[in-house]
C-alpha atoms as a PDB file:
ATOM      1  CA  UNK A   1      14.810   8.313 -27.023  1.00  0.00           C
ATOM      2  CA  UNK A   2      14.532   5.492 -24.423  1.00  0.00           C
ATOM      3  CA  UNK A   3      10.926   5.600 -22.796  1.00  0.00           C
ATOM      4  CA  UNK A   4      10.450   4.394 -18.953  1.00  0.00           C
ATOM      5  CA  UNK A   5       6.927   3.199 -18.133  1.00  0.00           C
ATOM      6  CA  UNK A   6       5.980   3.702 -14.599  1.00  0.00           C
ATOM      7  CA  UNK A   7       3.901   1.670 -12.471  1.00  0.00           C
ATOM      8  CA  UNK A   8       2.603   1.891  -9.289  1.00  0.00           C
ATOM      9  CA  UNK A   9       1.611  -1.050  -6.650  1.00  0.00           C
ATOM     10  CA  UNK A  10      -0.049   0.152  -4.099  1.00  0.00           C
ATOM     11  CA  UNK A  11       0.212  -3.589  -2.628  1.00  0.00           C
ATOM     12  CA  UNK A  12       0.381  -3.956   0.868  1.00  0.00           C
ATOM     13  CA  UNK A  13      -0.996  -7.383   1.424  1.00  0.00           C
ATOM     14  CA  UNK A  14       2.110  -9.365   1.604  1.00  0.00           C
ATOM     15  CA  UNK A  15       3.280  -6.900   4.465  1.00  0.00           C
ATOM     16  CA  UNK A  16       2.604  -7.223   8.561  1.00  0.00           C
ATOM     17  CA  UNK A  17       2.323  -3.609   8.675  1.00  0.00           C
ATOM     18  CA  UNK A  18      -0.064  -1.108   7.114  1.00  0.00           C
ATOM     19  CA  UNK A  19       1.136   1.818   5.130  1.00  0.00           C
ATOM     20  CA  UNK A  20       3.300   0.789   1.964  1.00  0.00           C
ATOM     21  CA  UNK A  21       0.554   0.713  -0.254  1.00  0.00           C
ATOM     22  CA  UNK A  22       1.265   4.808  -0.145  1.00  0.00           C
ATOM     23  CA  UNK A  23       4.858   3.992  -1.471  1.00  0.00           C
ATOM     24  CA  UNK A  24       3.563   4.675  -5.180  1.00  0.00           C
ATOM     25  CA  UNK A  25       2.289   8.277  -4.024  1.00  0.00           C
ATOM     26  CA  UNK A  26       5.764   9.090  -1.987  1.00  0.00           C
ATOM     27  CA  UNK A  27       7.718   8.997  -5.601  1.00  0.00           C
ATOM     28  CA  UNK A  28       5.574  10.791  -7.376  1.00  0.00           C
ATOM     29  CA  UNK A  29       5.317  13.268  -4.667  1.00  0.00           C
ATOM     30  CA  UNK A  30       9.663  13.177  -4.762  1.00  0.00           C
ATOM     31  CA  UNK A  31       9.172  13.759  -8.766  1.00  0.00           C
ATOM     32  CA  UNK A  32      10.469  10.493  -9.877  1.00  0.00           C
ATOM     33  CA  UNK A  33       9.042  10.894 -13.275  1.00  0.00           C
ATOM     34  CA  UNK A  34      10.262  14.739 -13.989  1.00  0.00           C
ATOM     35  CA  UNK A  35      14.097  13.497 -12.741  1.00  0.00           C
ATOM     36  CA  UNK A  36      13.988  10.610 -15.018  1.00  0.00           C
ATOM     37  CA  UNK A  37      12.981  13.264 -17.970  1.00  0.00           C
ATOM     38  CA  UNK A  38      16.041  15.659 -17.070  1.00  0.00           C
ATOM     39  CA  UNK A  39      18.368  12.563 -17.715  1.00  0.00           C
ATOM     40  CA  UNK A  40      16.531  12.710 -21.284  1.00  0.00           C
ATOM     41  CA  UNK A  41      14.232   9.828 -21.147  1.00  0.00           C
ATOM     42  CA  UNK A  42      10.824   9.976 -21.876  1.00  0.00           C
ATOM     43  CA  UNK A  43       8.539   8.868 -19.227  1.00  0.00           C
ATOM     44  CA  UNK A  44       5.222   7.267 -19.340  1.00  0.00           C
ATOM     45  CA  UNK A  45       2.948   7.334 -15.787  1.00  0.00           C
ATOM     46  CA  UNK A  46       0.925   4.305 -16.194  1.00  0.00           C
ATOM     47  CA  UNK A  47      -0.869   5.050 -13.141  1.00  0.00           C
ATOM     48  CA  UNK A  48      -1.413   2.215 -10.451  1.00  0.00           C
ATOM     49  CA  UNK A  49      -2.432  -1.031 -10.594  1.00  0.00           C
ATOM     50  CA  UNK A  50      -5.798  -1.707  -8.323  1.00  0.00           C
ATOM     51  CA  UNK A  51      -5.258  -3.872  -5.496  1.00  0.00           C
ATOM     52  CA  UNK A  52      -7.893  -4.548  -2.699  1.00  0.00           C
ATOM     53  CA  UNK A  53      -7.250  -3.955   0.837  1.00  0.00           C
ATOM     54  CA  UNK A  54      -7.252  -6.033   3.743  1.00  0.00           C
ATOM     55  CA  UNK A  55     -10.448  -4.615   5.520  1.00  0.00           C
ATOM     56  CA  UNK A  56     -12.539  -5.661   2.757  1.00  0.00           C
ATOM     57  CA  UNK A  57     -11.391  -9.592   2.417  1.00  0.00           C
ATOM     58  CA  UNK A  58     -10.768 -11.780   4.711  1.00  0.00           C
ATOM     59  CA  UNK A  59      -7.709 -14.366   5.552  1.00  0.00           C
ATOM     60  CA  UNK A  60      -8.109 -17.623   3.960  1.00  0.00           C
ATOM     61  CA  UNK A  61      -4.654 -19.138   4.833  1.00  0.00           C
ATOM     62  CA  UNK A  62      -2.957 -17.564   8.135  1.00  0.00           C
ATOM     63  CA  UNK A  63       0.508 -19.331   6.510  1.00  0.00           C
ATOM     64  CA  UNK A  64      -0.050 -17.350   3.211  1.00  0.00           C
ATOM     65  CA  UNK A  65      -1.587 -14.218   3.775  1.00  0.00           C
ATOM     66  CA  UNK A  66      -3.888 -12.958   0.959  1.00  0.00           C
ATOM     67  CA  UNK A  67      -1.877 -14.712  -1.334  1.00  0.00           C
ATOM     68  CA  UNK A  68      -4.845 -15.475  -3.607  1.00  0.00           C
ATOM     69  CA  UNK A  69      -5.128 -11.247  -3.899  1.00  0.00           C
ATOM     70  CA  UNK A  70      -1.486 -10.766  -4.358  1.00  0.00           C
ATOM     71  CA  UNK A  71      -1.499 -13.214  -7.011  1.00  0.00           C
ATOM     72  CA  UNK A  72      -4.167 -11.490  -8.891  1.00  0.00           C
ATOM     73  CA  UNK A  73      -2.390  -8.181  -8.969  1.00  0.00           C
ATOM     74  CA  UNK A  74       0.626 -10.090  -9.704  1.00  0.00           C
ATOM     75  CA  UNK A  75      -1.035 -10.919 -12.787  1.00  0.00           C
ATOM     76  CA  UNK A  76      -2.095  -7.587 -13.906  1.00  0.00           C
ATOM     77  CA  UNK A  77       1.683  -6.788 -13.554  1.00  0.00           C
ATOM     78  CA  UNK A  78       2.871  -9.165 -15.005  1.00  0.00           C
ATOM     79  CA  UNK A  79       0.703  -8.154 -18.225  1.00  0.00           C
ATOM     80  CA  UNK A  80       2.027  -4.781 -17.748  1.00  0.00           C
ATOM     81  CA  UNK A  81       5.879  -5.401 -17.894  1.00  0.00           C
ATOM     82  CA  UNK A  82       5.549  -8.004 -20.623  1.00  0.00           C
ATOM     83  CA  UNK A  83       3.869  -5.300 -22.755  1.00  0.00           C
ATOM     84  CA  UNK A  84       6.326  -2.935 -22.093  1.00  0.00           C
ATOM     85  CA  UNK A  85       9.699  -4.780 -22.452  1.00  0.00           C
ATOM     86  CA  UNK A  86       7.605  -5.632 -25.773  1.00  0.00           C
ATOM     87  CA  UNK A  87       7.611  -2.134 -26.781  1.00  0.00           C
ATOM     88  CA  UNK A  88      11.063  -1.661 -26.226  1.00  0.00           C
ATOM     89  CA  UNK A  89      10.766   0.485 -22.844  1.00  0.00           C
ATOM     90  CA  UNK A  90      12.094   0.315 -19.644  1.00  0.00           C
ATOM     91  CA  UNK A  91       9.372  -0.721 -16.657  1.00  0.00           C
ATOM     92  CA  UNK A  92      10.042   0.691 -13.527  1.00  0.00           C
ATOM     93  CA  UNK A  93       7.663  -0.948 -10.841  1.00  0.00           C
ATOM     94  CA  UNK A  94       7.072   1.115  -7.568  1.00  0.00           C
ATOM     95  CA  UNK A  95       5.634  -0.545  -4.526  1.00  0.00           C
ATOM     96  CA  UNK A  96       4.115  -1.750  -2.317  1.00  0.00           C
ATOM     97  CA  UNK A  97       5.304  -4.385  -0.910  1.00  0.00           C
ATOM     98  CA  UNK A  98       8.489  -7.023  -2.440  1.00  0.00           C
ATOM     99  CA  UNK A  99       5.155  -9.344  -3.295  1.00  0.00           C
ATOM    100  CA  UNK A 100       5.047  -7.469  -6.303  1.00  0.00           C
ATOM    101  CA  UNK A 101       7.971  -8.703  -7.796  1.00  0.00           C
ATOM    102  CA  UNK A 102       6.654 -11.788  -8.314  1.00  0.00           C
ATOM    103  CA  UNK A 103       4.520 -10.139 -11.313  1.00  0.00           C
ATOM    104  CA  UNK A 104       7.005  -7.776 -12.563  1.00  0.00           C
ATOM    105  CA  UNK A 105       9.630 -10.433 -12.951  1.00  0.00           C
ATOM    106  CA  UNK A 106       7.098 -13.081 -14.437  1.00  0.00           C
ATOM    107  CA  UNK A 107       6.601  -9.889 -16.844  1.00  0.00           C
ATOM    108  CA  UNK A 108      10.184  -9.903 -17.820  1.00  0.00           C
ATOM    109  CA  UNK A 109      10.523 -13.930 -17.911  1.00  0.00           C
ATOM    110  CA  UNK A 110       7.481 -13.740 -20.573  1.00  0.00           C
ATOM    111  CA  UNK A 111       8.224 -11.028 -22.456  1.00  0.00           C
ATOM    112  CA  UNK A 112      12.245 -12.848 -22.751  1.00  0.00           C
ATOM    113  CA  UNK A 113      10.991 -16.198 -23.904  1.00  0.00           C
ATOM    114  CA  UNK A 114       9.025 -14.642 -26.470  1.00  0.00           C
ATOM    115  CA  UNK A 115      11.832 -13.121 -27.862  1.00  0.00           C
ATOM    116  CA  UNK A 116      14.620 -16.212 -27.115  1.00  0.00           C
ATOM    117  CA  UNK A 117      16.931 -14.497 -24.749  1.00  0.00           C
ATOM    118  CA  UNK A 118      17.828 -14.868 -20.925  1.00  0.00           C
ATOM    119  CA  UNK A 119      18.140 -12.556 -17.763  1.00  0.00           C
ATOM    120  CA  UNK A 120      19.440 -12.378 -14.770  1.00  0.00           C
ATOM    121  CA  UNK A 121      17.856 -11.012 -11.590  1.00  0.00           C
ATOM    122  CA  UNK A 122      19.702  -9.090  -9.244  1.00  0.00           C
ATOM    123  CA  UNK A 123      17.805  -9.076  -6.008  1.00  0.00           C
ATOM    124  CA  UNK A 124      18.676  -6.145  -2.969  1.00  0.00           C
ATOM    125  CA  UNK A 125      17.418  -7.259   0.061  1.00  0.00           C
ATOM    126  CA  UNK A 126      17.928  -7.055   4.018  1.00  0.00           C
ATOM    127  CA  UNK A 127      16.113 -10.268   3.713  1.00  0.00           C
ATOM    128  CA  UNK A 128      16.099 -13.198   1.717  1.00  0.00           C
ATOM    129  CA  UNK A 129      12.636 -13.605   0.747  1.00  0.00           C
ATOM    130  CA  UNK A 130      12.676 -17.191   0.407  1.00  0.00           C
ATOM    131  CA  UNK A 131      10.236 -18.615   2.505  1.00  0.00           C
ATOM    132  CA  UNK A 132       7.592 -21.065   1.794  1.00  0.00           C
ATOM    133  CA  UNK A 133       3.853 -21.365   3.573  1.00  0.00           C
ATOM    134  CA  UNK A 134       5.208 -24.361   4.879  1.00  0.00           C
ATOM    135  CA  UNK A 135       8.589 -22.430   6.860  1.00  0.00           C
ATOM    136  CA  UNK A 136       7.256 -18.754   7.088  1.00  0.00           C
ATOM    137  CA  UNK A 137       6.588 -17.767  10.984  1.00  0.00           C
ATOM    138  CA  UNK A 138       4.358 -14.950  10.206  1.00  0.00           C
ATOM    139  CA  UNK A 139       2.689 -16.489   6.926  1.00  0.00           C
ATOM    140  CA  UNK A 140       3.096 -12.610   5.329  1.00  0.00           C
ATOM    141  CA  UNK A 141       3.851 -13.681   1.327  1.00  0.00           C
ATOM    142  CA  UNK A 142       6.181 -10.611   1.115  1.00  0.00           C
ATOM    143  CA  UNK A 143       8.795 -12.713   2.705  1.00  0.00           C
ATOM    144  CA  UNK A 144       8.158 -15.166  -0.153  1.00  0.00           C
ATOM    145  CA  UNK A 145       8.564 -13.767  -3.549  1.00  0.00           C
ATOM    146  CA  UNK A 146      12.385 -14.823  -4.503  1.00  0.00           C
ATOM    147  CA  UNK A 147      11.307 -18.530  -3.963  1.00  0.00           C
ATOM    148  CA  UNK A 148       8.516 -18.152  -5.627  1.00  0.00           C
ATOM    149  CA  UNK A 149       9.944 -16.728  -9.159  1.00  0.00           C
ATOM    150  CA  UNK A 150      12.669 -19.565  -8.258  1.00  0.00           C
ATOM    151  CA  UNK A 151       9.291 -22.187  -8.529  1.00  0.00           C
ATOM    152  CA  UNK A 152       8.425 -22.479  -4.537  1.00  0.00           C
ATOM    153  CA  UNK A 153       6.398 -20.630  -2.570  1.00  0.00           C
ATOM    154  CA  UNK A 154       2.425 -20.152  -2.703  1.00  0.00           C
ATOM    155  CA  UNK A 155       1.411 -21.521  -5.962  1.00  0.00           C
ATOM    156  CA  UNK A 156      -0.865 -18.217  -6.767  1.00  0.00           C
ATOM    157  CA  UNK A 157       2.522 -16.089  -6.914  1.00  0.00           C
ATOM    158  CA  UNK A 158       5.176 -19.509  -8.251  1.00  0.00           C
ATOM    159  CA  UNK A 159       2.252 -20.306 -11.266  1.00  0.00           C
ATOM    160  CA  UNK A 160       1.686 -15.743 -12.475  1.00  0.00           C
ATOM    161  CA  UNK A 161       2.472 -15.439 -16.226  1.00  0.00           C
ATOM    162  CA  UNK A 162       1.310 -19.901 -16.133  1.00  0.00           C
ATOM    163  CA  UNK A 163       4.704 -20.850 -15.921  1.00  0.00           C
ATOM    164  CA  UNK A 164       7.377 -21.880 -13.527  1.00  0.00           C
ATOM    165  CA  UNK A 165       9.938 -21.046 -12.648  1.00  0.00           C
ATOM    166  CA  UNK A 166      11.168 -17.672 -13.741  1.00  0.00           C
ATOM    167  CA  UNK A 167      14.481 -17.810 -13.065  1.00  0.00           C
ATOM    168  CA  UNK A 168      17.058 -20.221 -13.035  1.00  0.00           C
ATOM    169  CA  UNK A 169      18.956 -19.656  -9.693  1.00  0.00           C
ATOM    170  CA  UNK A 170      22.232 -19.792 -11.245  1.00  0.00           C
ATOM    171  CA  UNK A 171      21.594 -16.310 -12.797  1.00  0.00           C
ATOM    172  CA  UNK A 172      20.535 -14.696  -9.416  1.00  0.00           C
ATOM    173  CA  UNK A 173      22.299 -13.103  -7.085  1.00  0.00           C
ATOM    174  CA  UNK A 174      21.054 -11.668  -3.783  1.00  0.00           C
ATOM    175  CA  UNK A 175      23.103  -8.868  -2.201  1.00  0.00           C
ATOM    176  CA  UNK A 176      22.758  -6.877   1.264  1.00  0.00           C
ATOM    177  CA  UNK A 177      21.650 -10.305   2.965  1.00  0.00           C
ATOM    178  CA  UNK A 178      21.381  -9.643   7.217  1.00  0.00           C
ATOM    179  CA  UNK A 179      18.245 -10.933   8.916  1.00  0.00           C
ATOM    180  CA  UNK A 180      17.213 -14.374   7.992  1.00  0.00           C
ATOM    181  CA  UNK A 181      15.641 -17.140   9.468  1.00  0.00           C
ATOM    182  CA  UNK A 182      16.958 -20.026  10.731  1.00  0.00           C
ATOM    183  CA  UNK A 183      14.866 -22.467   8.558  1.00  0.00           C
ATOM    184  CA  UNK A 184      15.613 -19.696   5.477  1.00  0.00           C
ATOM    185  CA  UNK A 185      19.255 -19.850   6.029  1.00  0.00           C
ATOM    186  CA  UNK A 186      19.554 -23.709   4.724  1.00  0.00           C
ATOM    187  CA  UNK A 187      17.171 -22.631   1.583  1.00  0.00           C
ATOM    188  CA  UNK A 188      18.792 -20.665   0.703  1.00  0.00           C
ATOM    189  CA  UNK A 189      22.448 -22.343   0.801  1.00  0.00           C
ATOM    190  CA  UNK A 190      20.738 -25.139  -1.040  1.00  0.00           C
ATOM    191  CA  UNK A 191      19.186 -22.743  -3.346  1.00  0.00           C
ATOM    192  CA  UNK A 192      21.950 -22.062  -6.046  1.00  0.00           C
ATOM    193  CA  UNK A 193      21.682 -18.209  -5.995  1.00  0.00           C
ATOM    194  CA  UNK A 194      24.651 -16.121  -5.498  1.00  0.00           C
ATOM    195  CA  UNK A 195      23.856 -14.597  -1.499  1.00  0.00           C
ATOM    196  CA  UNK A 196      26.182 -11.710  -0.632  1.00  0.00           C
ATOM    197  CA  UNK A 197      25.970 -10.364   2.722  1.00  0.00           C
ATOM    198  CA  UNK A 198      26.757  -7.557   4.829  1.00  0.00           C
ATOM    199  CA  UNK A 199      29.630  -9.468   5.894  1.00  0.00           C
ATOM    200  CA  UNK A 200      30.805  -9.985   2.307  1.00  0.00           C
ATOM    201  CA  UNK A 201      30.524  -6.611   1.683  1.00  0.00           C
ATOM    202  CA  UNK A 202      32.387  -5.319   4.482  1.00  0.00           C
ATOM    203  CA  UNK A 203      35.234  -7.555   3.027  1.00  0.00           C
ATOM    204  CA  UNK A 204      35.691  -7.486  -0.135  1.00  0.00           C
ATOM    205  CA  UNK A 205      33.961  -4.002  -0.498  1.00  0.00           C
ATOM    206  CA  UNK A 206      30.788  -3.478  -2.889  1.00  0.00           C
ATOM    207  CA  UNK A 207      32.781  -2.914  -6.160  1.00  0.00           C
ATOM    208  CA  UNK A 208      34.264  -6.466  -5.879  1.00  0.00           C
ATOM    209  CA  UNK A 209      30.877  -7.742  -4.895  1.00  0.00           C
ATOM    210  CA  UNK A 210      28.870  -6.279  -7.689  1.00  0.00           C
ATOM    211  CA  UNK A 211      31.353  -6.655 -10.023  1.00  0.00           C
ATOM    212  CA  UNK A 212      31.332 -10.855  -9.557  1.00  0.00           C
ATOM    213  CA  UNK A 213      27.519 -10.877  -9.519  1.00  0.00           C
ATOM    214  CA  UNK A 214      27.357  -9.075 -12.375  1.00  0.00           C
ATOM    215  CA  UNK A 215      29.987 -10.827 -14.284  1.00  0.00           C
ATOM    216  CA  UNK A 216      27.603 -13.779 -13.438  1.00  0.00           C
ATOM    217  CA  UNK A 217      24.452 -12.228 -13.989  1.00  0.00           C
ATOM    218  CA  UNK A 218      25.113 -10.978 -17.130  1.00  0.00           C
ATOM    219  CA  UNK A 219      27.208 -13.497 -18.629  1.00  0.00           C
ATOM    220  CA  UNK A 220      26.921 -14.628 -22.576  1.00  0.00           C
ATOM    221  CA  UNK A 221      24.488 -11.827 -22.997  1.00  0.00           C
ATOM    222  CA  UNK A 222      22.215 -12.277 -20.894  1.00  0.00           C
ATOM    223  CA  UNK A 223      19.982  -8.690 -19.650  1.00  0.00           C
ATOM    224  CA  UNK A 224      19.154  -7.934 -16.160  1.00  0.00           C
ATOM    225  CA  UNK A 225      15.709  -7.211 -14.207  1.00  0.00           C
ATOM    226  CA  UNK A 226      16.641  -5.479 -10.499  1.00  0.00           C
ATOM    227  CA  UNK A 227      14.405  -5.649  -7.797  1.00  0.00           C
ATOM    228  CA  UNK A 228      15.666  -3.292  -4.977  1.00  0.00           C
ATOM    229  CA  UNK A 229      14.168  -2.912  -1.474  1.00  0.00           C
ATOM    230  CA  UNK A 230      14.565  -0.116   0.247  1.00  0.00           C
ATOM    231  CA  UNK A 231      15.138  -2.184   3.457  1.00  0.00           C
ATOM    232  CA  UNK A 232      18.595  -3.081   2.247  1.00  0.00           C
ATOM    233  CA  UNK A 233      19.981   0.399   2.919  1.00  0.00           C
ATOM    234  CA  UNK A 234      20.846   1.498   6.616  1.00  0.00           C
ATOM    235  CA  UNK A 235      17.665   2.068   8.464  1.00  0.00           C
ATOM    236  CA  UNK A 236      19.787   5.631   9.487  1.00  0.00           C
ATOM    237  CA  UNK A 237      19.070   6.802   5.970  1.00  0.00           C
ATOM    238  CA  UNK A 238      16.152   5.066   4.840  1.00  0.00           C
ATOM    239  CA  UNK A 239      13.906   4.937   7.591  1.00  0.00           C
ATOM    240  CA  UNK A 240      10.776   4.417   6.112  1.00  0.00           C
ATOM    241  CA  UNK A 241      10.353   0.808   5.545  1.00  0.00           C
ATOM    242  CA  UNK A 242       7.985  -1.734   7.183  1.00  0.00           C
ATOM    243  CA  UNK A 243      11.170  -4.247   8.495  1.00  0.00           C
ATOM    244  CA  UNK A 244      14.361  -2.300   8.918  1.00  0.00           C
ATOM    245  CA  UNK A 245      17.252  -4.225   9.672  1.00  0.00           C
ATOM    246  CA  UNK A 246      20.736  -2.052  11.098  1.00  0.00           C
ATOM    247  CA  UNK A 247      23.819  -2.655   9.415  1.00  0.00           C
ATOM    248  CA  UNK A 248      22.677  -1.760   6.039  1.00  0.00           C
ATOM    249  CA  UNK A 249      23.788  -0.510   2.794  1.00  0.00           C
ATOM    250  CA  UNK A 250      25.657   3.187   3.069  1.00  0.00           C
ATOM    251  CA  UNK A 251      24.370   5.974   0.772  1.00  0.00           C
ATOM    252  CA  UNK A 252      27.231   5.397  -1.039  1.00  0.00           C
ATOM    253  CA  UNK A 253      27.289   1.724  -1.584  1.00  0.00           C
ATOM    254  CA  UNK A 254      23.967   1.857  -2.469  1.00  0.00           C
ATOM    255  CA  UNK A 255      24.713   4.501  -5.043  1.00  0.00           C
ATOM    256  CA  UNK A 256      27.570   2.578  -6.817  1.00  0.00           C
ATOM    257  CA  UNK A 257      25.620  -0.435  -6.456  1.00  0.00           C
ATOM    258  CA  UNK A 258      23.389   1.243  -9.172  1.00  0.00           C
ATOM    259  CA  UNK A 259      25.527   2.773 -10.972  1.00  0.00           C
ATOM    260  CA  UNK A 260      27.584  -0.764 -11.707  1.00  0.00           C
ATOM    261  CA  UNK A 261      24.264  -2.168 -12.841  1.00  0.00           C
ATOM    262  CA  UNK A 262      24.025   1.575 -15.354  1.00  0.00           C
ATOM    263  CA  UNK A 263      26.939   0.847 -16.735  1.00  0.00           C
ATOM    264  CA  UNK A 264      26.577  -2.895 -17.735  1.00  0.00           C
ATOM    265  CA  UNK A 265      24.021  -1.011 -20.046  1.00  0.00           C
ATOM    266  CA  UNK A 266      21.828  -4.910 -19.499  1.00  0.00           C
ATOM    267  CA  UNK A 267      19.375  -3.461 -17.410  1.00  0.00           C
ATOM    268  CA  UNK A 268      16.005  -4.019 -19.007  1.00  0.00           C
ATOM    269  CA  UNK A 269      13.426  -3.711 -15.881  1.00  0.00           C
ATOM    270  CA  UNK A 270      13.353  -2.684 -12.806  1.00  0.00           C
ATOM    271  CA  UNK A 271      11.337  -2.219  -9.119  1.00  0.00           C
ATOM    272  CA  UNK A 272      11.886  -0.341  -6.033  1.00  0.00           C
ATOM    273  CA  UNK A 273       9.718  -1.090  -2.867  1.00  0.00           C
ATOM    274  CA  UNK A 274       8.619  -1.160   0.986  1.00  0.00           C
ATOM    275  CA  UNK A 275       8.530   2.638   1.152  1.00  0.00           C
ATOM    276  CA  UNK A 276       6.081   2.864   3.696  1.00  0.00           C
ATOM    277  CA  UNK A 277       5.581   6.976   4.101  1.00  0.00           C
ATOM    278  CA  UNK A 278       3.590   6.555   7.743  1.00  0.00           C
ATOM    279  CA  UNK A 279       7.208   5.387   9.064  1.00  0.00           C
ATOM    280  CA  UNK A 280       9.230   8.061   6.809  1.00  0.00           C
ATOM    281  CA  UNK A 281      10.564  11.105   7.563  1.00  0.00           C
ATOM    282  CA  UNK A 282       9.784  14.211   5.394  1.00  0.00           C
ATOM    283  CA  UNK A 283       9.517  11.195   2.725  1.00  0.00           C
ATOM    284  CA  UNK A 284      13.207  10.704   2.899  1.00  0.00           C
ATOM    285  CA  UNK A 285      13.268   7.319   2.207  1.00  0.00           C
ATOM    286  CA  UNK A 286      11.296   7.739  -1.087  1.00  0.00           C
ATOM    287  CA  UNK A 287      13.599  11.064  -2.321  1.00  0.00           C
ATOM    288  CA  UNK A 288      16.410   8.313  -1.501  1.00  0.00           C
ATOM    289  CA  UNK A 289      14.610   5.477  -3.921  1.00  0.00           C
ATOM    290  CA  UNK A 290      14.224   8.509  -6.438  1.00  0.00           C
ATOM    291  CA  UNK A 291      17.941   9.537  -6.199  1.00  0.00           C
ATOM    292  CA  UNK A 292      18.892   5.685  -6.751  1.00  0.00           C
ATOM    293  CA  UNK A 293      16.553   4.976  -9.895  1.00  0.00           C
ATOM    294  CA  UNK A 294      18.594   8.194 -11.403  1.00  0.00           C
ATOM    295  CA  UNK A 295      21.662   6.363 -10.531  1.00  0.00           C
ATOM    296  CA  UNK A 296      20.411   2.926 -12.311  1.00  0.00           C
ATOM    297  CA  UNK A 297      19.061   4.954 -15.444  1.00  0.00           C
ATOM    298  CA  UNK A 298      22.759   7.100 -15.740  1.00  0.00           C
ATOM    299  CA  UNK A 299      22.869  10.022 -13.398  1.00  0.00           C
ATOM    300  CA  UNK A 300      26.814  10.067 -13.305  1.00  0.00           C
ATOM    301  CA  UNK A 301      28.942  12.347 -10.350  1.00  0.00           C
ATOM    302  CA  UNK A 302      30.887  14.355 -13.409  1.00  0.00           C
END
């Protein structure tokens, strides 16, 4: 029997706004470990990982926001995903803010070059997350963790796990793209990563889509960590996020979005954030998350 381990990340340091540090608490209170269990896995609640909150440190770099924090519970992430791809199980990192994902995917990077093999990272976003201290307007580090498992970004979050880079862009792909900056949009053309936008999808339709970036991602072997933010489905749907963006994902394309990645049968990690339950309504937005991790672990239509 295939064992998830979930983690909580109560981080909301990276963010502008207050409130999706209680992310963790709105799955468990939509029963994200019980629904995984009636698909037949066996779960494992690894409780949270501590994090510090803003009231009791103070700003040390206004174009890197607690980055010094994030980067320590990157670390204790990072330790937990590496010992659980090691054990054969499946992490599922629930946030908190997309900072985390810099220690979850330095988990999987580890725990992969131990054992010889390569990933690919699929990245769902509104946003690029690709911003530097040195081009960020609002200096909050959750608009920086793509670049900085890609080797940029604050040092505290590029240098988790004591290596660098994570990922080689040519094995990421970045899909629901709408609201970037203007500095952001030449990064990441220059980056390397596959970036699918709305646009794209509204062209060529998400199956097409997914099925290139997966083709790509998981090419001569390779496994897959997902990070998913909940900000790249419509704000009509999934209201409770911190930066909601219109024009996003439908229910439905974000549904078969997850079920492509099921039924590559590569997926070996994966996080959901930026449910922020002050914003939420009736905790919609984290029932939503819940409903999409079933769809990424099997839960089929018929």
């Amino acid at each position: 029997m295939k064992v998830v381990d979930i983690v909580g990340v109560p981080l909301d340091l990276g963010a502008g706004r207050r409130g999706v540090d209680m992310g963790p608490s709105g799955f468990r209170i939509a029963d994200v470990g019980p629904r995984i269990r009636g698909l037949g896995y066996e779960v494992c609640d690894c409780g949270n990982i501590p994090v510090p909150i803003p009231e009791v440190i103070g700003v040390r770099d206004s174009h890197a926001r607690y980055a010094r924090e994030i980067g320590e519970v990157c670390e204790s992430l990072c330790v937990r995903v590496r010992e659980s791809l090691a054990s054969g199980h499946i992490p599922l990192s629930l946030g908190g803010d997309h900072s985390l994902a810099a220690g979850s995917i330095a988990g999987t990077a580890a725990a992969l070059r131990e054992q010889g093999r390569s990933f690919g990272l699929l990245w769902i976003d509104a946003h690029a997350d690709m911003n530097t201290p040195e081009t960020s307007r609002s200096g909050n580090v959750h608009g920086m963790p793509l670049a900085a498992v890609l080797g940029k970004g604050p040092i505290e979050l590029a240098c988790v796990g004591g290596f660098s880079p994570k990922v080689d862009p040519k094995r990421c792909a970045v899909v629901g793209l709408r609201n970037l900056d203007e500095q952001e949009k030449q990064t990441v053309r220059q980056s390397g990563v596959r970036a699918y936008t709305m646009k794209d999808i509204d062209l060529r339709g998400m199956a097409a889509v997914m099925g290139e970036a997966l083709s790509i991602l998981c090419a001569d072997g390779a496994v897959l960590h997902v990070s998913f933010d909940m900000d790249a489905v419509d704000p009509f749907i999934s209201p409770g996020v911190g930066t909601p963006v219109q024009g996003g994902l439908s229910y439905r394309e974000s549904h078969l979005l997850m079920e492509m990645v099921f039924d590559t049968e590569r997926m070996i990690a994966l996080d959901v954030v930026e449910v922020n339950p002050i914003l939420d309504t009736q905790n919609s937005t984290a029932r939503l998350g819940v409903e999409l991790i079933l769809s990424a672990l099997g839960k089929k239509i018929l």
